[in-house]
C-alpha atoms as a PDB file:
ATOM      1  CA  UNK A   1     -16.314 -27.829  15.183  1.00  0.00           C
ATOM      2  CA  UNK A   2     -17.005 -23.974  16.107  1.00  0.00           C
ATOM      3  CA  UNK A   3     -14.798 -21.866  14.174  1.00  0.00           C
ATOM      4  CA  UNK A   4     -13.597 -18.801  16.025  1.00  0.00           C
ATOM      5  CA  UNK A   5     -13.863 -14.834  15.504  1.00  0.00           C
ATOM      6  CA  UNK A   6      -9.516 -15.086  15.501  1.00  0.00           C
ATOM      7  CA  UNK A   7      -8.932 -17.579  13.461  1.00  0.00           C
ATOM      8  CA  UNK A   8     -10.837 -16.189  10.466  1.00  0.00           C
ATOM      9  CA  UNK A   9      -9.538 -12.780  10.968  1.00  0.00           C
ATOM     10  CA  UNK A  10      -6.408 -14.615  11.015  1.00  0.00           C
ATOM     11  CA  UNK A  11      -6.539 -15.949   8.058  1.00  0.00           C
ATOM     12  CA  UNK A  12      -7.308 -13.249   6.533  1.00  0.00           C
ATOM     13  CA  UNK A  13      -4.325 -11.429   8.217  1.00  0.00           C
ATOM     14  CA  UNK A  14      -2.319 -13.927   6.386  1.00  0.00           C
ATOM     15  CA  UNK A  15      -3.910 -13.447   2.992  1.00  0.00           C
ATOM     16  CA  UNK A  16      -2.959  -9.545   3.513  1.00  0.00           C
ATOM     17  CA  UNK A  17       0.641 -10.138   4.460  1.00  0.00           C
ATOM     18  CA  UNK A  18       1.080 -12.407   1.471  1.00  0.00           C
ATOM     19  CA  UNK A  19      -0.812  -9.555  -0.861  1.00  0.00           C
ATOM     20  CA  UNK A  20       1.212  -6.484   0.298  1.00  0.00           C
ATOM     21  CA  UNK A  21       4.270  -8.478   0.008  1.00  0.00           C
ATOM     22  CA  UNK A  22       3.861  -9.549  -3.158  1.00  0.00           C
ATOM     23  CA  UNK A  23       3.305  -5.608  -3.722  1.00  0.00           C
ATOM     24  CA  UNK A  24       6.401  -4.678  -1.970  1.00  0.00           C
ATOM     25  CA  UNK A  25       8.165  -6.935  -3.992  1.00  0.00           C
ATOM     26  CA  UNK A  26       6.584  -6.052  -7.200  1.00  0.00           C
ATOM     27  CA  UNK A  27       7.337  -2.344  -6.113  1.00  0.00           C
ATOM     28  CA  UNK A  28      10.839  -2.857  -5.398  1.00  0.00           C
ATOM     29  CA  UNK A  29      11.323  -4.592  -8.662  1.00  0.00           C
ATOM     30  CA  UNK A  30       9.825  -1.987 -10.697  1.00  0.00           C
ATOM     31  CA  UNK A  31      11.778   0.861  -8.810  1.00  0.00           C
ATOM     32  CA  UNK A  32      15.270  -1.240  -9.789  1.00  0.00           C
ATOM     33  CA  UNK A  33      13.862  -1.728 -13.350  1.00  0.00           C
ATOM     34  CA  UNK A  34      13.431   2.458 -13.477  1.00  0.00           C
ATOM     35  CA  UNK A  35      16.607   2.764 -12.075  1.00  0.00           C
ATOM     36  CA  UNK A  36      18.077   0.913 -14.552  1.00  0.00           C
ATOM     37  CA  UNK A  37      16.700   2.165 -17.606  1.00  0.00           C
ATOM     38  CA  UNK A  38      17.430   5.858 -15.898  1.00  0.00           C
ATOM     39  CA  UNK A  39      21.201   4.652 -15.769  1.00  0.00           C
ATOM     40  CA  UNK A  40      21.762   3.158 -18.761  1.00  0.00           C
ATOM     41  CA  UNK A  41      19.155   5.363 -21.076  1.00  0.00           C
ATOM     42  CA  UNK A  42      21.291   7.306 -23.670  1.00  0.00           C
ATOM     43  CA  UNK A  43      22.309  11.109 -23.432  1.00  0.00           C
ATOM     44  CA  UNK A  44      19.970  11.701 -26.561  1.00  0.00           C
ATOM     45  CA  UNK A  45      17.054   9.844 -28.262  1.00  0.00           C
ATOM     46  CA  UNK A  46      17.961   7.853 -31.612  1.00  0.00           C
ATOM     47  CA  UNK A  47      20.122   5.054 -30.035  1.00  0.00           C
ATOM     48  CA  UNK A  48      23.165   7.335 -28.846  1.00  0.00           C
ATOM     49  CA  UNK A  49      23.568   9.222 -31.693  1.00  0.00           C
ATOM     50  CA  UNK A  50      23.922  12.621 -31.708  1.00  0.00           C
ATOM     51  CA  UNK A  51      21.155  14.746 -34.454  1.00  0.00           C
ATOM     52  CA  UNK A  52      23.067  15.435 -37.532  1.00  0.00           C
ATOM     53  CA  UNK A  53      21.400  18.840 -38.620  1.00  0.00           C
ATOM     54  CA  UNK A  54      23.351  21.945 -40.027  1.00  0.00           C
ATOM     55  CA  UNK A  55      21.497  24.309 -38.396  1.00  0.00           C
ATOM     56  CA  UNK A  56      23.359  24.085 -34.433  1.00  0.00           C
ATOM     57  CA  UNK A  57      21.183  26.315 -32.698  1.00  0.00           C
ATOM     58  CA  UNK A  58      18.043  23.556 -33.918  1.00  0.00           C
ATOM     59  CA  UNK A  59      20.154  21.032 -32.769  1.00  0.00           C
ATOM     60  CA  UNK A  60      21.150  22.490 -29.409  1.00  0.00           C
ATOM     61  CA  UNK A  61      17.317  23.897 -29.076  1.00  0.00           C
ATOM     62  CA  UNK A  62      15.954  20.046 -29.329  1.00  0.00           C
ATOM     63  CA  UNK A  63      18.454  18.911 -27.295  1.00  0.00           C
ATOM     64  CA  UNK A  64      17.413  20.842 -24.466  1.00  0.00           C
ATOM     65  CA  UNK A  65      13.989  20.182 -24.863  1.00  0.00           C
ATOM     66  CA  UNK A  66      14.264  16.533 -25.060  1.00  0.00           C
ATOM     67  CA  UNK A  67      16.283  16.276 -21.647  1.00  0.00           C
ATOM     68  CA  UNK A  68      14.324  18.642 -20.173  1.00  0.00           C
ATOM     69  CA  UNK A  69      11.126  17.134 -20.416  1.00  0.00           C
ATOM     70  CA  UNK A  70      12.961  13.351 -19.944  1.00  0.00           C
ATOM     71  CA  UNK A  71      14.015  14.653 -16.815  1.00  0.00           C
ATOM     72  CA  UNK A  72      10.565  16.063 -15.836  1.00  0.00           C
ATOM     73  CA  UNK A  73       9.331  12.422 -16.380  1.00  0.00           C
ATOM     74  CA  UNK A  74      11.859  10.229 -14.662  1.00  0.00           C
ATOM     75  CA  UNK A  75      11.553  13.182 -11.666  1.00  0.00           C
ATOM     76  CA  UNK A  76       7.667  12.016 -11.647  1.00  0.00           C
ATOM     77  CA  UNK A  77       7.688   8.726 -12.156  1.00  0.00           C
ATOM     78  CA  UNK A  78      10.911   7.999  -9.849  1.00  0.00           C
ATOM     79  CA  UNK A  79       9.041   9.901  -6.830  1.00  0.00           C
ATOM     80  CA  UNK A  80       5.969   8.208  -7.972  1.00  0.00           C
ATOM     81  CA  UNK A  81       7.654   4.686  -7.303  1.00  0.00           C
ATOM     82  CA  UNK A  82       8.975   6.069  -4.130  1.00  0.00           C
ATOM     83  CA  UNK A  83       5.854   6.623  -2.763  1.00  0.00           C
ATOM     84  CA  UNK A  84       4.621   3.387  -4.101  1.00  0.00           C
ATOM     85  CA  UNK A  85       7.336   1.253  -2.401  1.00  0.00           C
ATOM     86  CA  UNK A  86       7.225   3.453   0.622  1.00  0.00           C
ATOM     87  CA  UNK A  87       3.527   2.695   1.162  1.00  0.00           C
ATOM     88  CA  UNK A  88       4.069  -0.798   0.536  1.00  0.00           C
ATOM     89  CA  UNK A  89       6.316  -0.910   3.098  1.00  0.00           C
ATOM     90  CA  UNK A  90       4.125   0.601   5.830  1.00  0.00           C
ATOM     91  CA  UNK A  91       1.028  -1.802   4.404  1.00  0.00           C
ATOM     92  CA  UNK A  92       3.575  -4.351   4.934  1.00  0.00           C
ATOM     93  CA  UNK A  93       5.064  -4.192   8.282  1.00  0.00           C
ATOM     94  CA  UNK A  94       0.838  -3.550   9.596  1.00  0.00           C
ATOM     95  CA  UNK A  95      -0.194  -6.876   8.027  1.00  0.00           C
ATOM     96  CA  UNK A  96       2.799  -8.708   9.566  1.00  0.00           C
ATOM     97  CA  UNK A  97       1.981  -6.970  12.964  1.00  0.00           C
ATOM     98  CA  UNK A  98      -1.735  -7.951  12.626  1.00  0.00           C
ATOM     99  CA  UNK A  99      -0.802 -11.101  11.901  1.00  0.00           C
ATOM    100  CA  UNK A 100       1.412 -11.369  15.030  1.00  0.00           C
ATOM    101  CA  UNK A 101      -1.085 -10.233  17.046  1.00  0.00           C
ATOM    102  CA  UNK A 102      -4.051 -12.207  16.889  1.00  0.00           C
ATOM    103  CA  UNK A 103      -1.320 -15.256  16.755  1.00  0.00           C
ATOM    104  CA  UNK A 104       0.462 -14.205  19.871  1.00  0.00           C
ATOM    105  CA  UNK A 105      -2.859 -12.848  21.434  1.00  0.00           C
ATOM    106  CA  UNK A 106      -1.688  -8.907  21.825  1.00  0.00           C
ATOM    107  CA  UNK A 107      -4.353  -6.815  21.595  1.00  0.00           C
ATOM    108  CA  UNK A 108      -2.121  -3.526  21.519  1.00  0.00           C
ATOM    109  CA  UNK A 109      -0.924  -4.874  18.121  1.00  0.00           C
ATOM    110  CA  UNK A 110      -4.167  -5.690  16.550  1.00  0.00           C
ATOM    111  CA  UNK A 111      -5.472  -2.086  17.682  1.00  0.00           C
ATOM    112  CA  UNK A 112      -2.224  -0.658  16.343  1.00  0.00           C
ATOM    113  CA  UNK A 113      -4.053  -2.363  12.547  1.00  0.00           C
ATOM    114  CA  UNK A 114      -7.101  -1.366  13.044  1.00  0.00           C
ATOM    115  CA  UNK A 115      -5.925   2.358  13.439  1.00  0.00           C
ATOM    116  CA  UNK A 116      -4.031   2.137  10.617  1.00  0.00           C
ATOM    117  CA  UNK A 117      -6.972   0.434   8.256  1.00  0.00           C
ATOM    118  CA  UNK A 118      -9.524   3.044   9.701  1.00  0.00           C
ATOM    119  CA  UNK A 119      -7.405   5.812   8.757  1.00  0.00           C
ATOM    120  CA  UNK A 120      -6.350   4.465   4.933  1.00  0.00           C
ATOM    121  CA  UNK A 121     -10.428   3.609   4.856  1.00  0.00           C
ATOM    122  CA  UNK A 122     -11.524   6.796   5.152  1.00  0.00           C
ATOM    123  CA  UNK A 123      -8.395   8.226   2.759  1.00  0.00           C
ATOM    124  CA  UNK A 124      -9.958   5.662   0.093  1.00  0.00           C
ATOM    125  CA  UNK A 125     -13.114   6.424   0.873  1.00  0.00           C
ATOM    126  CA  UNK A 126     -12.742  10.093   0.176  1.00  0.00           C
ATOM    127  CA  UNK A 127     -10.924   9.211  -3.064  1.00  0.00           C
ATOM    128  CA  UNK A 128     -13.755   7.275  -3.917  1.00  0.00           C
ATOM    129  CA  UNK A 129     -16.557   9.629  -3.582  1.00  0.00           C
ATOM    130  CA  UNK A 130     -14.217  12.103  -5.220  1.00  0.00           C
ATOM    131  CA  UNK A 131     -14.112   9.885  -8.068  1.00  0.00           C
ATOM    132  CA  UNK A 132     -17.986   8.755  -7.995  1.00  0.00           C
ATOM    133  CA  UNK A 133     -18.908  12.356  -7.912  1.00  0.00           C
ATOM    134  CA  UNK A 134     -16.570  13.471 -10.703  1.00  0.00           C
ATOM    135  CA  UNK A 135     -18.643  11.091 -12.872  1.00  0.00           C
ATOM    136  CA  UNK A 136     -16.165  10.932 -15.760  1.00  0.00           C
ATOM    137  CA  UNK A 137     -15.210   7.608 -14.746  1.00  0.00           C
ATOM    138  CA  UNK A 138     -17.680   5.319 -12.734  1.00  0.00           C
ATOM    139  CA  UNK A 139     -16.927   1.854 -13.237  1.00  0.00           C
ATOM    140  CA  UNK A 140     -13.233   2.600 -11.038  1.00  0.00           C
ATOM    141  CA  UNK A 141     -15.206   4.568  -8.783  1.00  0.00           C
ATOM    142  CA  UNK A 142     -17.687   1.385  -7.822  1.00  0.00           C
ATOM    143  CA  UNK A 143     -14.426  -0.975  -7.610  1.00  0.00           C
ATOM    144  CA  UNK A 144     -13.088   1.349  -5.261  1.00  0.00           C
ATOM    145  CA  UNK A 145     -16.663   1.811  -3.467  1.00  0.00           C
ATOM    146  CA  UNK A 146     -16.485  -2.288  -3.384  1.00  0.00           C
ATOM    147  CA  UNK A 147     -12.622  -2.029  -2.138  1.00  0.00           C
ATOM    148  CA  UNK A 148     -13.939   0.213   0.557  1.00  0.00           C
ATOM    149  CA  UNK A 149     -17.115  -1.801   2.007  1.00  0.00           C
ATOM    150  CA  UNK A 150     -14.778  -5.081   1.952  1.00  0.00           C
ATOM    151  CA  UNK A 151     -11.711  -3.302   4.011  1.00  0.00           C
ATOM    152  CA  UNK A 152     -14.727  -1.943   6.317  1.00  0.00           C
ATOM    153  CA  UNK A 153     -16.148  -5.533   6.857  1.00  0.00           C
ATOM    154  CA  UNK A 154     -12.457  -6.525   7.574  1.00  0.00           C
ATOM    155  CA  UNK A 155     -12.264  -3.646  10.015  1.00  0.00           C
ATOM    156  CA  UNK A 156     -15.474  -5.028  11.522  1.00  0.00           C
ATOM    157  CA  UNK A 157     -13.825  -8.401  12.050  1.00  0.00           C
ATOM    158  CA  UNK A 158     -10.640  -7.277  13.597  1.00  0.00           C
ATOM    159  CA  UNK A 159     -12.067  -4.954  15.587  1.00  0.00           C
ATOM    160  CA  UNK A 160     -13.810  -7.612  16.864  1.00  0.00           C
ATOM    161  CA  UNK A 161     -11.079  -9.808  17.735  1.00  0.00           C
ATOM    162  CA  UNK A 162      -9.603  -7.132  19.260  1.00  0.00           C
ATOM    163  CA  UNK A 163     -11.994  -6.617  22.186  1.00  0.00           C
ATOM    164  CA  UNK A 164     -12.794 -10.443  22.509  1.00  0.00           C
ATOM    165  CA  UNK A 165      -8.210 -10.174  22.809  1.00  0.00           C
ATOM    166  CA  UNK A 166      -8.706  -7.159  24.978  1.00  0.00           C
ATOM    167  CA  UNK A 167     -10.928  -9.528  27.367  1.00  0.00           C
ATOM    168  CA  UNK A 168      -9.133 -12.242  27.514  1.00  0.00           C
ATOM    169  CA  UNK A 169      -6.229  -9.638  28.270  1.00  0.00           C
ATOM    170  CA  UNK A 170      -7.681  -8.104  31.171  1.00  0.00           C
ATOM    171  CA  UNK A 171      -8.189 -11.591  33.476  1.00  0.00           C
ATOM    172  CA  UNK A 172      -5.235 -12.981  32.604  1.00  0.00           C
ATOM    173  CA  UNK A 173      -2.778 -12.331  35.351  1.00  0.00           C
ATOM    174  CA  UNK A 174      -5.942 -12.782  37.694  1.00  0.00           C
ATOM    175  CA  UNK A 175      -6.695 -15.767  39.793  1.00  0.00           C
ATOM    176  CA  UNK A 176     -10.349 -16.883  41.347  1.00  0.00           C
ATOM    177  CA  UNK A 177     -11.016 -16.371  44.805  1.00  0.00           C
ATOM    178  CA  UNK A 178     -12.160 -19.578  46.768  1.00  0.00           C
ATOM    179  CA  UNK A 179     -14.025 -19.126  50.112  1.00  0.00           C
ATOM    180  CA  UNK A 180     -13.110 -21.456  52.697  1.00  0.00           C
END
């Protein structure tokens, strides 16, 4: 049994859907949990209650403080979700239009992927050298070198599959001349 260059990329296509959907999902669920606890959080910290101090000015002076930097927070960690589930997204929608195009045989769509994964490779990679050469903290910055030589070797593979799909693309439609 010969295993072919499209069916392992593939299944690895699959493997990514199922991974960045599970990340979408995990995104989306975290984004409703923040907006939840955003919601429903109370006006000021110790349950609801208001502080009971004689001095007003202390009171009003805290008060301002403590919302201010709450709303710093929830204004960086909501847009930092955003981003999250928004990147998700896009991750998403490639990996399901990978996998529909090795499985439908569209070359277009597969090149579409590999695009996309050469230009996030290179954003990681940069990232990672960034980290590697900050030196403060290399065990992440090896993971991510790791992350980055695996999503090449994917790369590798699809493109790959791409030009074997490209071929098979281009003689499709053709039909073989017989001399008489």
């Amino acid at each position: 049994m010969k295993i072919r260059i499209e069916d392992v990329c593939l299944a690895l296509a699959i493997v990514n859907a199922i991974t960045t959907g599970l990340a979408l999902l995990g995104s989306i669920v975290l984004m409703f949990i923040f907006i939840t606890r955003v919601l429903s959080a109370p006006k000021y910290p110790g349950v609801g209650e208001e502080i009971y101090d004689d001095d007003r000015s202390s009171q009003e002076i805290y008060q301002r403080v403590f919302v201010s930097n709450e709303a710093v927070f929830n204004t960086f960690f909501g847009t930092f979700i955003a981003v999250l589930v928004l990147a998700s997204l896009i991750s998403f929608i490639f990996a399901v239009l990978l996998c529909n195009g090795i499985s439908k045989r569209q070359p277009g769509q597969v090149k579409a992927y590999f695009i996309y994964g050469v230009i996030t490779t290179a954003m990681a990679a940069h990232v990672t050298a960034a980290i590697l050469f900050d030196g403060r903290d290399q065990q992440t910055g090896l993971l991510s070198l790791l992350g980055c030589v695996l999503q090449s070797l994917f790369l590798v593979l699809i493109y790959k599959t791409y030009t074997k799909l490209g071929r098979e693309a281009m003689f499709k439609n053709h039909s073989r001349l017989i001399e008489s």
